[in-house]
PDB file of N, CA and C in Angstrom:
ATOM      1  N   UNK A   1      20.431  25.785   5.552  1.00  0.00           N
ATOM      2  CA  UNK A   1      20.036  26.172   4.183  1.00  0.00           C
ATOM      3  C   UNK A   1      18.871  25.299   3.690  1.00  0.00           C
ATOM      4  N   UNK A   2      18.283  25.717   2.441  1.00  0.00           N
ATOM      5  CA  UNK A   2      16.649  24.913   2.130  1.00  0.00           C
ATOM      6  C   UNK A   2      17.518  23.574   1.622  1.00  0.00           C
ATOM      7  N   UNK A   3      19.273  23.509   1.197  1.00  0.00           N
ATOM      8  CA  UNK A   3      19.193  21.848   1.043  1.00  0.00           C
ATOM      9  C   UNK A   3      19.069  21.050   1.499  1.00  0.00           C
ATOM     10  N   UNK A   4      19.796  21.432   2.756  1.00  0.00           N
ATOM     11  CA  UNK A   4      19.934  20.638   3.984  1.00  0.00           C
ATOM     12  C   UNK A   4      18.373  20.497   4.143  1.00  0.00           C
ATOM     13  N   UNK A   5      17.085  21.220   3.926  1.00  0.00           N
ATOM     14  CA  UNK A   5      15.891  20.451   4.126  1.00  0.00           C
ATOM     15  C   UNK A   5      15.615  19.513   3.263  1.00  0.00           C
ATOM     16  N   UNK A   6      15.825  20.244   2.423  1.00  0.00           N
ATOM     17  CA  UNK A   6      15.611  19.022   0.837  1.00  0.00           C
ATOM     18  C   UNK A   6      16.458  17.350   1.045  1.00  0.00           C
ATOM     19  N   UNK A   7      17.416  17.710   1.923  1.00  0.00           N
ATOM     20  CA  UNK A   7      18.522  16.195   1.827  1.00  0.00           C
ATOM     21  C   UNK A   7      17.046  15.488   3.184  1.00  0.00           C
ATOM     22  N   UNK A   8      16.891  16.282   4.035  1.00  0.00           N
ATOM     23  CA  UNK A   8      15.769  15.364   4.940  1.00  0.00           C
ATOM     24  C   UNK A   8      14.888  14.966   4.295  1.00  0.00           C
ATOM     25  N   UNK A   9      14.299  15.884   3.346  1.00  0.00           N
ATOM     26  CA  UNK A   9      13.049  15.450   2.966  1.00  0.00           C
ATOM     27  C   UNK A   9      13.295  14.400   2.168  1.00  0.00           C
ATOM     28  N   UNK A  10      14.130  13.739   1.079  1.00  0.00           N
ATOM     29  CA  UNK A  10      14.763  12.901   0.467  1.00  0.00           C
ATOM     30  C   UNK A  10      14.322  11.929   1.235  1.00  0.00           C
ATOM     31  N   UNK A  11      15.131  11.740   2.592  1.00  0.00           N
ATOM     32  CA  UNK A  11      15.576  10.627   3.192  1.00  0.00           C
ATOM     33  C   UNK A  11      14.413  10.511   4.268  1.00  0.00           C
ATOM     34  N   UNK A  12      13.382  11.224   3.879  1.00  0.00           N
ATOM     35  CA  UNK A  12      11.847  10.631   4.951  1.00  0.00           C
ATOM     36  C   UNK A  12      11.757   9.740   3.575  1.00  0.00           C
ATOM     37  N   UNK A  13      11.480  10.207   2.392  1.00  0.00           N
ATOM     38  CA  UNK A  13      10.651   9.493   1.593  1.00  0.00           C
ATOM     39  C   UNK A  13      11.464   8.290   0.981  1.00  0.00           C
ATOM     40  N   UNK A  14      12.640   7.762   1.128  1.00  0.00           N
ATOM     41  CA  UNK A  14      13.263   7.165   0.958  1.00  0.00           C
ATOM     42  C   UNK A  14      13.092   5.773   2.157  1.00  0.00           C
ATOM     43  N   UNK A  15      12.456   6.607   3.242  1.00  0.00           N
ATOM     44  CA  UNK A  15      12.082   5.633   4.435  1.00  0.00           C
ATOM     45  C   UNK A  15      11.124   5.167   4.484  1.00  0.00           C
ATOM     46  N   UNK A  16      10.219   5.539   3.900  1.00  0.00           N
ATOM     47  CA  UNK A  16       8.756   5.270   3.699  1.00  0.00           C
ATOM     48  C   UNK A  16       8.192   4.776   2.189  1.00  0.00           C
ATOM     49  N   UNK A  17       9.017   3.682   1.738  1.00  0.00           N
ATOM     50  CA  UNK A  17       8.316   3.276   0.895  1.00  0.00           C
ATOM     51  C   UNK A  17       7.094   2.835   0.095  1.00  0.00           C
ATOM     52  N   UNK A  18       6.284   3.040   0.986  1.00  0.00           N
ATOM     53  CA  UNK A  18       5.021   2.826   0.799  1.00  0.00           C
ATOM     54  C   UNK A  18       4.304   4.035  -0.066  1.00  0.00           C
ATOM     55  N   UNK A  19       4.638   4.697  -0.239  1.00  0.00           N
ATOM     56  CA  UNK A  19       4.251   6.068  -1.022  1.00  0.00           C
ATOM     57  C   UNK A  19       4.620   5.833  -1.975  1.00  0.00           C
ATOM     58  N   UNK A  20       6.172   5.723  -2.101  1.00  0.00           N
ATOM     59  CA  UNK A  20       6.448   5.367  -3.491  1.00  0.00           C
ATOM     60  C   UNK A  20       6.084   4.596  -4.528  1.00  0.00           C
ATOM     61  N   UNK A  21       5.353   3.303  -3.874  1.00  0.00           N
ATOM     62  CA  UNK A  21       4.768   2.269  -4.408  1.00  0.00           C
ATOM     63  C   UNK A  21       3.647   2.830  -4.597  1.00  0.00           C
ATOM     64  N   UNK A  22       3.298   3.221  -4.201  1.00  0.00           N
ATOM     65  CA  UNK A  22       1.809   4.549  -4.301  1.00  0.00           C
ATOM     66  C   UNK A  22       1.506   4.677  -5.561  1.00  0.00           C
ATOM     67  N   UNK A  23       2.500   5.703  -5.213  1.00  0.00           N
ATOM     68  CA  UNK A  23       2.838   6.553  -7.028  1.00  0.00           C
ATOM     69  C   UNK A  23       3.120   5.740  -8.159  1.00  0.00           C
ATOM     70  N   UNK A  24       3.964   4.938  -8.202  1.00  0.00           N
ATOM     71  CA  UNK A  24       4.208   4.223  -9.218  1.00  0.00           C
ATOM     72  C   UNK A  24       2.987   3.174  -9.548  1.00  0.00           C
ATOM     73  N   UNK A  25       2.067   2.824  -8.879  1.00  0.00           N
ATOM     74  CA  UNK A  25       1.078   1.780  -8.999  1.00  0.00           C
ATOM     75  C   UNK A  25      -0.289   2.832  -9.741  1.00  0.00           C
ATOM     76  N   UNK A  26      -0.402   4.400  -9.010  1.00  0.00           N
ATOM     77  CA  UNK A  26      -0.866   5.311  -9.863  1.00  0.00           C
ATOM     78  C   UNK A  26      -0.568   5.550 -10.872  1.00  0.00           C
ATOM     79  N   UNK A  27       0.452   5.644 -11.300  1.00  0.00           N
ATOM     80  CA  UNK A  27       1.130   5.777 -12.957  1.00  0.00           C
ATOM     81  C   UNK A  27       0.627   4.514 -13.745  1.00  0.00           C
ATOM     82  N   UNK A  28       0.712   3.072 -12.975  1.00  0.00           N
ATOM     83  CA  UNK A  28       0.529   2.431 -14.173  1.00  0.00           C
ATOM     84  C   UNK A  28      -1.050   2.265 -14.754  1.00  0.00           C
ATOM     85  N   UNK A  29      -1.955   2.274 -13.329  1.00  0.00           N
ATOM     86  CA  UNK A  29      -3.482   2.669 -13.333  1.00  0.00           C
ATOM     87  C   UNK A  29      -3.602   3.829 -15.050  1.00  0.00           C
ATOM     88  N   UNK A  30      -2.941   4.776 -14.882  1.00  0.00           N
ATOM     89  CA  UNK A  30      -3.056   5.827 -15.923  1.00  0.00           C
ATOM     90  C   UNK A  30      -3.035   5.237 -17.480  1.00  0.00           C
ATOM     91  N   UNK A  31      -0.930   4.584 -17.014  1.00  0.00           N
ATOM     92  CA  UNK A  31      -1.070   4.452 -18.907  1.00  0.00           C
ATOM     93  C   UNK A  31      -2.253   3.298 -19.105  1.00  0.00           C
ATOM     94  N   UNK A  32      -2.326   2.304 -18.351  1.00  0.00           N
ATOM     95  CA  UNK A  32      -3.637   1.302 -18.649  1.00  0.00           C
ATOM     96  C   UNK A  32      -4.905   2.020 -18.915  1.00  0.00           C
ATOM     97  N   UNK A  33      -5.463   2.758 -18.478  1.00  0.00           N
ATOM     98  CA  UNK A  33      -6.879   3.728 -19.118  1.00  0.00           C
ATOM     99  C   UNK A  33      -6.269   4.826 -20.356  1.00  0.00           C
ATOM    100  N   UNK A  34      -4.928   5.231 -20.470  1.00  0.00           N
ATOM    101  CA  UNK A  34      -4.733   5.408 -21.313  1.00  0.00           C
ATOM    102  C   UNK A  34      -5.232   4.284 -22.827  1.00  0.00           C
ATOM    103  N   UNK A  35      -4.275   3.138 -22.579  1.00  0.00           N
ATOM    104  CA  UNK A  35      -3.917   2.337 -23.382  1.00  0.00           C
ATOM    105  C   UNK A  35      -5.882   1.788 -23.843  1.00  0.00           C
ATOM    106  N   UNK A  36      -6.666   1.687 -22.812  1.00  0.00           N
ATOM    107  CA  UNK A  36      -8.168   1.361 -23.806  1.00  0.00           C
ATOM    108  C   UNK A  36      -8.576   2.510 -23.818  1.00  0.00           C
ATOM    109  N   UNK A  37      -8.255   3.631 -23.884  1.00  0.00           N
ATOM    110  CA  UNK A  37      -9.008   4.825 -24.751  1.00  0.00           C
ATOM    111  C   UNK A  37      -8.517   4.546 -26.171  1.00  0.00           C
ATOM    112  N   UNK A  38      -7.089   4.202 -26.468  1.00  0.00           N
ATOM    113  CA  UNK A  38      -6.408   4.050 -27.560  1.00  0.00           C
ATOM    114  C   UNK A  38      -7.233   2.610 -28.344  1.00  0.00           C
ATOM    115  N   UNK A  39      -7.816   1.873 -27.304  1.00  0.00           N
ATOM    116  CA  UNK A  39      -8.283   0.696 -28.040  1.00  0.00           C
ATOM    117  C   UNK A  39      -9.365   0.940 -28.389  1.00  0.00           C
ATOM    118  N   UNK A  40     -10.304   2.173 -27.777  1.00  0.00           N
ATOM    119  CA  UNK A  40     -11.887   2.082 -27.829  1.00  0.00           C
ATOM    120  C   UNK A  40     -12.328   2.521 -29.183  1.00  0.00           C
ATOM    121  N   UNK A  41     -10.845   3.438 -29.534  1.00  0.00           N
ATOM    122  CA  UNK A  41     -10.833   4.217 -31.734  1.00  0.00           C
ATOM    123  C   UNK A  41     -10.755   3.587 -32.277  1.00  0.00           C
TER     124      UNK A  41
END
């Protein structure tokens, strides 16, 4: 069934932390250019 793909796909990205840190280091890049657009008004 597509869960049983979904439970693999979980547990690649669960193995590969390095992505995750990815993403989350992209998010904070964001709210920070967020946060001096808010300063530049």
């Amino acid at each position: 069934m597509g869960i049983s793909g979904q439970g693999s796909f979980n547990r690649k990205r669960r193995r590969d932390p390095a992505g995750v840190l990815k993403a989350e280091r992209e998010r904070e890049r964001e709210r920070e250019r967020e946060r001096e657009r808010e300063r530049e008004r």
